[in-house]
Protein backbone atom coordinates (compact mmCIF):
# COMPACT_ATOMS: atom_id res chain seq x y z
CA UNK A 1 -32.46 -105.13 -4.99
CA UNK A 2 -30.47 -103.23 -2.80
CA UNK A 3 -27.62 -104.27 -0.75
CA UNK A 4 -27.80 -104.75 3.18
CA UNK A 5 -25.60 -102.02 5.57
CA UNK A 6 -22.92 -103.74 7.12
CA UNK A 7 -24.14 -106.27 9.66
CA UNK A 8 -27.55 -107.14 8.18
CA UNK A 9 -27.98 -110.56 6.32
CA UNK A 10 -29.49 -110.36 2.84
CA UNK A 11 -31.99 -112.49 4.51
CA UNK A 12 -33.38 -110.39 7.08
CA UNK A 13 -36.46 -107.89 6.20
CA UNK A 14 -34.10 -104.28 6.60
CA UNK A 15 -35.90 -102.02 4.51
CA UNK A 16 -39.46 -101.71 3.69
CA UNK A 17 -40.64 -99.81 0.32
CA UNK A 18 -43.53 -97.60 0.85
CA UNK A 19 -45.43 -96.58 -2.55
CA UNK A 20 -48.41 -94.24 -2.63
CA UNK A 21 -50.24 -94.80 -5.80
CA UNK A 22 -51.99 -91.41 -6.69
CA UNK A 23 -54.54 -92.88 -8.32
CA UNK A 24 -52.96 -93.22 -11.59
CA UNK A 25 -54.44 -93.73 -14.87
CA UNK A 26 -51.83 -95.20 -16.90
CA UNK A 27 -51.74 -99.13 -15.17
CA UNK A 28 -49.17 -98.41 -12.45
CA UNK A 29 -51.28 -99.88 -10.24
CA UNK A 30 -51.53 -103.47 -11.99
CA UNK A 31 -47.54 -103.05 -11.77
CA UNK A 32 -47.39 -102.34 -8.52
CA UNK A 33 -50.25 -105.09 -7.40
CA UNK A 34 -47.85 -107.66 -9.47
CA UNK A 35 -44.78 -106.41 -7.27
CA UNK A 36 -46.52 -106.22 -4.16
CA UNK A 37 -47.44 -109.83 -3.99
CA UNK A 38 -44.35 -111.33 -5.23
CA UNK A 39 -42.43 -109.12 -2.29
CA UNK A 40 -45.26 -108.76 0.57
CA UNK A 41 -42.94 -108.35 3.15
CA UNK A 42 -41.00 -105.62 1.22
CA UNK A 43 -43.68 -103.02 -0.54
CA UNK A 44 -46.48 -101.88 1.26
CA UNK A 45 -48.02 -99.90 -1.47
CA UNK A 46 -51.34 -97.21 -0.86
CA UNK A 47 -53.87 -96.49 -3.41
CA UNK A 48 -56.01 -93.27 -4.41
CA UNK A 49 -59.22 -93.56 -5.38
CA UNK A 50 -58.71 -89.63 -6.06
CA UNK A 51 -55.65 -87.59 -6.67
CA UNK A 52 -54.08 -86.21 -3.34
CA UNK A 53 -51.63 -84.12 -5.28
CA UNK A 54 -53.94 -81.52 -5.97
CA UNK A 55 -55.00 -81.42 -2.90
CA UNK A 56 -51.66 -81.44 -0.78
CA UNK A 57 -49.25 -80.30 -3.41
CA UNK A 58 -45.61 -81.51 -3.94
CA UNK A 59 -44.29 -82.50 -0.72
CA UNK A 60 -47.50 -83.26 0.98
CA UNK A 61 -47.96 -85.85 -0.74
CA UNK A 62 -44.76 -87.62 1.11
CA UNK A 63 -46.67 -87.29 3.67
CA UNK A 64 -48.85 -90.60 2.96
CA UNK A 65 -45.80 -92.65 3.44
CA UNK A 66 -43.72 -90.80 6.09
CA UNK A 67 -46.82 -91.02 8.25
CA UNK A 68 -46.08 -95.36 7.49
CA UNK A 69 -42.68 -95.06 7.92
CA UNK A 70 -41.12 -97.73 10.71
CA UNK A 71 -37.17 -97.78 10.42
CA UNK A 72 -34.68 -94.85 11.26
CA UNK A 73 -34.01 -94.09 7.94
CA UNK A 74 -36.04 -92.81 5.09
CA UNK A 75 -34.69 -92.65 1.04
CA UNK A 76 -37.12 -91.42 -1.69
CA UNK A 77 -36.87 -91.86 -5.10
CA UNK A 78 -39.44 -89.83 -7.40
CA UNK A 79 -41.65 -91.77 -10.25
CA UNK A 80 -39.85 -90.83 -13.02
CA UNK A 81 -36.67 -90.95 -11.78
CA UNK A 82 -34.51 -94.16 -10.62
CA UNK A 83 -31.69 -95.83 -8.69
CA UNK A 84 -28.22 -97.23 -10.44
CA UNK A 85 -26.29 -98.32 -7.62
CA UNK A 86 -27.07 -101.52 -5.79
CA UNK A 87 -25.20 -100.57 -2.61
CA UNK A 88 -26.76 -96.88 -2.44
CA UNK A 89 -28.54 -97.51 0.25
CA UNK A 90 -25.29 -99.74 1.84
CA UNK A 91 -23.42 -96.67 1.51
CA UNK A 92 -25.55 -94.15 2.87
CA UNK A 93 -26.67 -95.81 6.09
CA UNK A 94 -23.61 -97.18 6.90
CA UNK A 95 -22.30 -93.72 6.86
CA UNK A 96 -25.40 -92.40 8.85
CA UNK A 97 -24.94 -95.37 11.40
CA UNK A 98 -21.37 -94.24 12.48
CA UNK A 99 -21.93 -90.27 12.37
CA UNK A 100 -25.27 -89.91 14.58
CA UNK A 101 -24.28 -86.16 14.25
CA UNK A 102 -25.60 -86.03 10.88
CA UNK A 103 -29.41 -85.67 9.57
CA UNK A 104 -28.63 -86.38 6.08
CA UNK A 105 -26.52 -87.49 3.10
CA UNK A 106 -26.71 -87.46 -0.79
CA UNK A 107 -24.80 -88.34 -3.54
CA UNK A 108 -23.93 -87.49 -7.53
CA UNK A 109 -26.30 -88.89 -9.70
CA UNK A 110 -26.98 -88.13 -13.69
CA UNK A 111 -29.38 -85.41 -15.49
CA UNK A 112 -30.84 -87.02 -18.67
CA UNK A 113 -32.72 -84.71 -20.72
CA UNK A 114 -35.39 -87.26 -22.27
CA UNK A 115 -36.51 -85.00 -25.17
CA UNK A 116 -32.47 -84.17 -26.42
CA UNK A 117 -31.32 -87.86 -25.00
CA UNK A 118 -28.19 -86.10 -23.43
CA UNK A 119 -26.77 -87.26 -20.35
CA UNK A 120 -24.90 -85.20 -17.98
CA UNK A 121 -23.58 -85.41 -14.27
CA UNK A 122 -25.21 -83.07 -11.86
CA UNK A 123 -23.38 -79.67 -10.80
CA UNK A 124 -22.41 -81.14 -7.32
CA UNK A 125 -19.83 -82.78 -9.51
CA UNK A 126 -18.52 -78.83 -10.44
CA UNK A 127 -18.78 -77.50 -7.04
CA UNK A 128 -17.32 -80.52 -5.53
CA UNK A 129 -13.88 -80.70 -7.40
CA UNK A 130 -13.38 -77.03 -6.88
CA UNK A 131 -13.93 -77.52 -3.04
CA UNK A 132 -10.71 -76.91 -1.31
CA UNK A 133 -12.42 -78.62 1.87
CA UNK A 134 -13.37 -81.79 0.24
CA UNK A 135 -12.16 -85.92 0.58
CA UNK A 136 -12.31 -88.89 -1.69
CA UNK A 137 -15.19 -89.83 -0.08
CA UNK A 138 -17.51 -86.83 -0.11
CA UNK A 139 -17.75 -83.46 1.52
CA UNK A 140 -19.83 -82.03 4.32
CA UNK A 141 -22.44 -79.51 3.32
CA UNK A 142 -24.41 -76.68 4.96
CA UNK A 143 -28.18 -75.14 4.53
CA UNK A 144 -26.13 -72.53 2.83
CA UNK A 145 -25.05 -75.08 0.28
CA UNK A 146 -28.48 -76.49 -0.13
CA UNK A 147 -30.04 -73.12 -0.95
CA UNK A 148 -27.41 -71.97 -3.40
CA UNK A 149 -28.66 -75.05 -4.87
CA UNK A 150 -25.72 -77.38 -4.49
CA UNK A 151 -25.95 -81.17 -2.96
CA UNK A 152 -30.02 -81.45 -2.76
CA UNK A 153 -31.24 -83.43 -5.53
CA UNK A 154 -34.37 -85.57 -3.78
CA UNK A 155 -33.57 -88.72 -5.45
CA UNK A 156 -30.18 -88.62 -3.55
CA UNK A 157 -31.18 -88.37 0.01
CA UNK A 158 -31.08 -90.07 3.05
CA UNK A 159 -32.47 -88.31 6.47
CA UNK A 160 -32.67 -89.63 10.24
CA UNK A 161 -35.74 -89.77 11.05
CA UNK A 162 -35.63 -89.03 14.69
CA UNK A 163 -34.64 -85.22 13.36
CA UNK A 164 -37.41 -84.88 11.11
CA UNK A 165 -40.31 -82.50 12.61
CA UNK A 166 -43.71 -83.36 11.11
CA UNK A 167 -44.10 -79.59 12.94
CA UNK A 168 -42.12 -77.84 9.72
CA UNK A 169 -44.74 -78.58 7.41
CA UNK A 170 -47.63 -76.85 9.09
CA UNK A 171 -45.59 -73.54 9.34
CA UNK A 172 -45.40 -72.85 5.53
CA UNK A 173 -48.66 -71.97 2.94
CA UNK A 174 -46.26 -74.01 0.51
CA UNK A 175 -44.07 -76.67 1.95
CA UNK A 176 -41.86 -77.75 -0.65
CA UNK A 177 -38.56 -80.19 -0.04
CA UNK A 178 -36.76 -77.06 0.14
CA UNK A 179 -37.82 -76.46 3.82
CA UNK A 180 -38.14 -80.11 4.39
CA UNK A 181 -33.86 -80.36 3.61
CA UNK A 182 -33.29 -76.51 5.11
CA UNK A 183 -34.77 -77.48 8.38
CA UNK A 184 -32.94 -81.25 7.83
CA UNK A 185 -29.60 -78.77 7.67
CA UNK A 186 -30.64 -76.93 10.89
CA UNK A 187 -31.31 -79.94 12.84
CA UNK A 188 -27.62 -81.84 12.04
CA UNK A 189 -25.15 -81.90 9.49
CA UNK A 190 -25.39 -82.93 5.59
CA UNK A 191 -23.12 -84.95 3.72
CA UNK A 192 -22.91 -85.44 -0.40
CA UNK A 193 -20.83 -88.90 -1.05
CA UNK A 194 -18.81 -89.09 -3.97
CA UNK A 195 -20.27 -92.08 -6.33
CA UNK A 196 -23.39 -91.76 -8.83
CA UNK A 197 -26.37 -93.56 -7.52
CA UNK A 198 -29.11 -92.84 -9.52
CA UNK A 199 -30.37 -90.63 -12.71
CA UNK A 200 -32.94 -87.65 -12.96
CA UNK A 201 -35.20 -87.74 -15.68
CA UNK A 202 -35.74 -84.40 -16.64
CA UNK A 203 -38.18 -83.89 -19.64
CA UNK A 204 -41.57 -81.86 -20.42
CA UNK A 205 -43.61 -84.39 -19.22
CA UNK A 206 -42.50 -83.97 -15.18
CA UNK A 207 -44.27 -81.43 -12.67
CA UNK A 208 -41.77 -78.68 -12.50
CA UNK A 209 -42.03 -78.75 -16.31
CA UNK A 210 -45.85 -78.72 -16.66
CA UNK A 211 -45.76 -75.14 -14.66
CA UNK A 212 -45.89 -72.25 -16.17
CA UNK A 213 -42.78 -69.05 -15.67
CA UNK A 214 -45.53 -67.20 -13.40
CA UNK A 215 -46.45 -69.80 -11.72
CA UNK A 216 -42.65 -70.79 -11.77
CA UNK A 217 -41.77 -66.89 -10.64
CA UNK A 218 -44.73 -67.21 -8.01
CA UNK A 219 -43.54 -70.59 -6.62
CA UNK A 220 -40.32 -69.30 -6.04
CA UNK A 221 -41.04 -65.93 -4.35
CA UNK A 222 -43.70 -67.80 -1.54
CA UNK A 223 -41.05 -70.18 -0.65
CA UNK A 224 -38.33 -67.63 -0.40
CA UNK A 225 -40.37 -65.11 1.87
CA UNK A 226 -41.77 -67.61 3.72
CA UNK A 227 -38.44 -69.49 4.50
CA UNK A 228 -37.17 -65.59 5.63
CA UNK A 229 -39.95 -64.46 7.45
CA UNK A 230 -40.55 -67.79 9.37
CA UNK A 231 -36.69 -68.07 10.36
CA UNK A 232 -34.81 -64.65 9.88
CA UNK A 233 -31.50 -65.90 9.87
CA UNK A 234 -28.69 -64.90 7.47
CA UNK A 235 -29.03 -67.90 5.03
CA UNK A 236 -33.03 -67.02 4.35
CA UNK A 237 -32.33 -63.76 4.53
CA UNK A 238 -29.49 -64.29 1.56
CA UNK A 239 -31.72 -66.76 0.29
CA UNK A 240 -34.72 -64.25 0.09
CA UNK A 241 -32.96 -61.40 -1.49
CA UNK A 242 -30.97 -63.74 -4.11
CA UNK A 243 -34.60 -64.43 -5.17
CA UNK A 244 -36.05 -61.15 -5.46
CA UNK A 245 -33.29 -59.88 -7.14
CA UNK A 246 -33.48 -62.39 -9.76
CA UNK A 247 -37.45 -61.89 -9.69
CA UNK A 248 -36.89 -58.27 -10.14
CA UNK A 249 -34.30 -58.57 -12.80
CA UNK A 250 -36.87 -60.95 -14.78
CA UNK A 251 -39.70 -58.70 -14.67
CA UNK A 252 -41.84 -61.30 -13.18
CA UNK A 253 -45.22 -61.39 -13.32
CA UNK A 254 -46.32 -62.21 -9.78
CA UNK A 255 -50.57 -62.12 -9.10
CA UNK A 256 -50.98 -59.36 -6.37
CA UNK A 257 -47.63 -58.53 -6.46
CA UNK A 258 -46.00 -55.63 -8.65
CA UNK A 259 -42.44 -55.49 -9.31
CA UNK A 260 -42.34 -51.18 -7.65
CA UNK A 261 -43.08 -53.83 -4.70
CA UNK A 262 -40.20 -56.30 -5.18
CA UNK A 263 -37.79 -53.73 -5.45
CA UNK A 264 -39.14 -52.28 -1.91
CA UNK A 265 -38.68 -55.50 -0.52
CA UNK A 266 -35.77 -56.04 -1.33
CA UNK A 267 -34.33 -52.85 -0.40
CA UNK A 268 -36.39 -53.16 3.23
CA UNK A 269 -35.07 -56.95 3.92
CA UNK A 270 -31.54 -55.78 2.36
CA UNK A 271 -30.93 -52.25 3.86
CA UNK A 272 -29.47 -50.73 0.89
CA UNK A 273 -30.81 -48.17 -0.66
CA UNK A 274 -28.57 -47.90 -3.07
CA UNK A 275 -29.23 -50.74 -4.55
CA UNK A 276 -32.13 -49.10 -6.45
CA UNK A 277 -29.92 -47.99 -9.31
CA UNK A 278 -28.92 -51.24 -9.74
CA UNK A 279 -31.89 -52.94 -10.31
CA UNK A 280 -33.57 -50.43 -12.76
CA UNK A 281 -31.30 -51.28 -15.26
């Protein structure tokens, strides 16, 4: 259980824990019936009788429970992946609580690689220590940040509410958490606090790994255009050409999509012409 923000009695009901079942297969539901009705005043759990997932995709599915949500706060933590620090959520909204200028805050947590068994820290670790602008406690961070692909790891977030749009999601073919945290970033500040509160479980069973490099290379180009084309400011824009370049220099295989036209896009959002020679080689 997790430990109550400063203020709040261990007694009193402060957090709720919202689980969509998507109509699993494997018995998760018998575990989460057990849980449900030794804690009924804690987990409020919905069931599937079919999978919304291919319906809705990644982030849409969220949906189900942010739709449910009732306090000012909202933390998710994916199904293969878990907390390890019983005053995560302490930390986090007592730090939300006394800087209402802020949308959101995340923290370091662990990569284990299930197949190898390796555990490592995340890279916010690396960017953080070679920060010039950081404290003890943390360090602020910016969309910029986000998208370069520091600070953003789901399991690690906390967002305000009362800045989140349910608007964002219907201006994107492919809302991912990517625009869900960019427009987060827009809205207020971010914050990544310095402790470890939780582990990522990253191994070939997962989502991201059951996709395959088209899809992967496919994925990656409709979120980057549509982040640029639906907000044309200089971090998409960056954002937009970081990806096609990589795209381009990957010789991706994108349906409908050839890479002659990449390298026009890229030179059309970028300006440069002279970029060509570059990336022919």
């Amino acid at each position: 259980m997790q430990e109550p923000p400063t203020g709040v009695s261990k007694d009193e009901s402060w957090y709720e824990i919202l689980i969509h079942d998507d109509a699993s297969t494997d018995g998760t539901d018998e575990i989460i019936k057990e849980y449900a009705a030794k804690y009924p005043d804690r987990i409020f759990p919905l069931y599937e009788e079919e999978n919304q997932y291919k319906k809705v995709g990644t982030v849409g599915i969220d949906f189900f429970n942010y739709n449910r949500a009732k306090g000012r706060y909202i933390a998710y933590c994916e199904g293969d992946d878990y907390w390890t620090d019983p005053q995560k959520l302490q930390k986090q909204v007592d730090f939300m609580e006394n800087h209402s200028e802020y949308s959101i805050c995340t923290h370091g947590c662990g990569i284990y690689e299930v197949q190898t068994e390796q555990m490592s820290l995340s890279q916010d670790y690396d960017v953080y220590n070679q920060s010039t602008d950081k404290t003890d406690e943390g360090i602020n961070f910016s969309a910029w940040d986000y998208l370069n692909g520091n600070y953003g790891q789901p399991l690690t977030m906390l967002f305000r509410l009362s800045m989140f749009d349910f608007a964002w999601r219907g201006q994107y073919r492919y809302y991912r958490d990517t625009h869900e945290i960019y427009h987060l970033l827009k809205a207020g500040k971010g914050y990544w606090m310095n402790f470890q509160g939780g582990i990522y479980n990253r191994h070939g069973g997962g989502v991201a790994a059951s996709i395959t490099t088209d899809r992967q290379y496919e994925v990656s180009y409709v979120i980057s255009s549509e982040l640029y084309e639906q907000n044309k400011d200089e971090i998409t824009k960056w954002y937009y050409l970081k990806t096609l370049q990589w795209l381009i220099a990957k010789h991706a295989s994108i349906h409908g999509i050839s890479r002659l036209s990449l390298i026009w896009k890229y030179c059309r959002v970028s300006g440069r012409l002279s970029k060509l020679k570059y990336l022919f080689k």
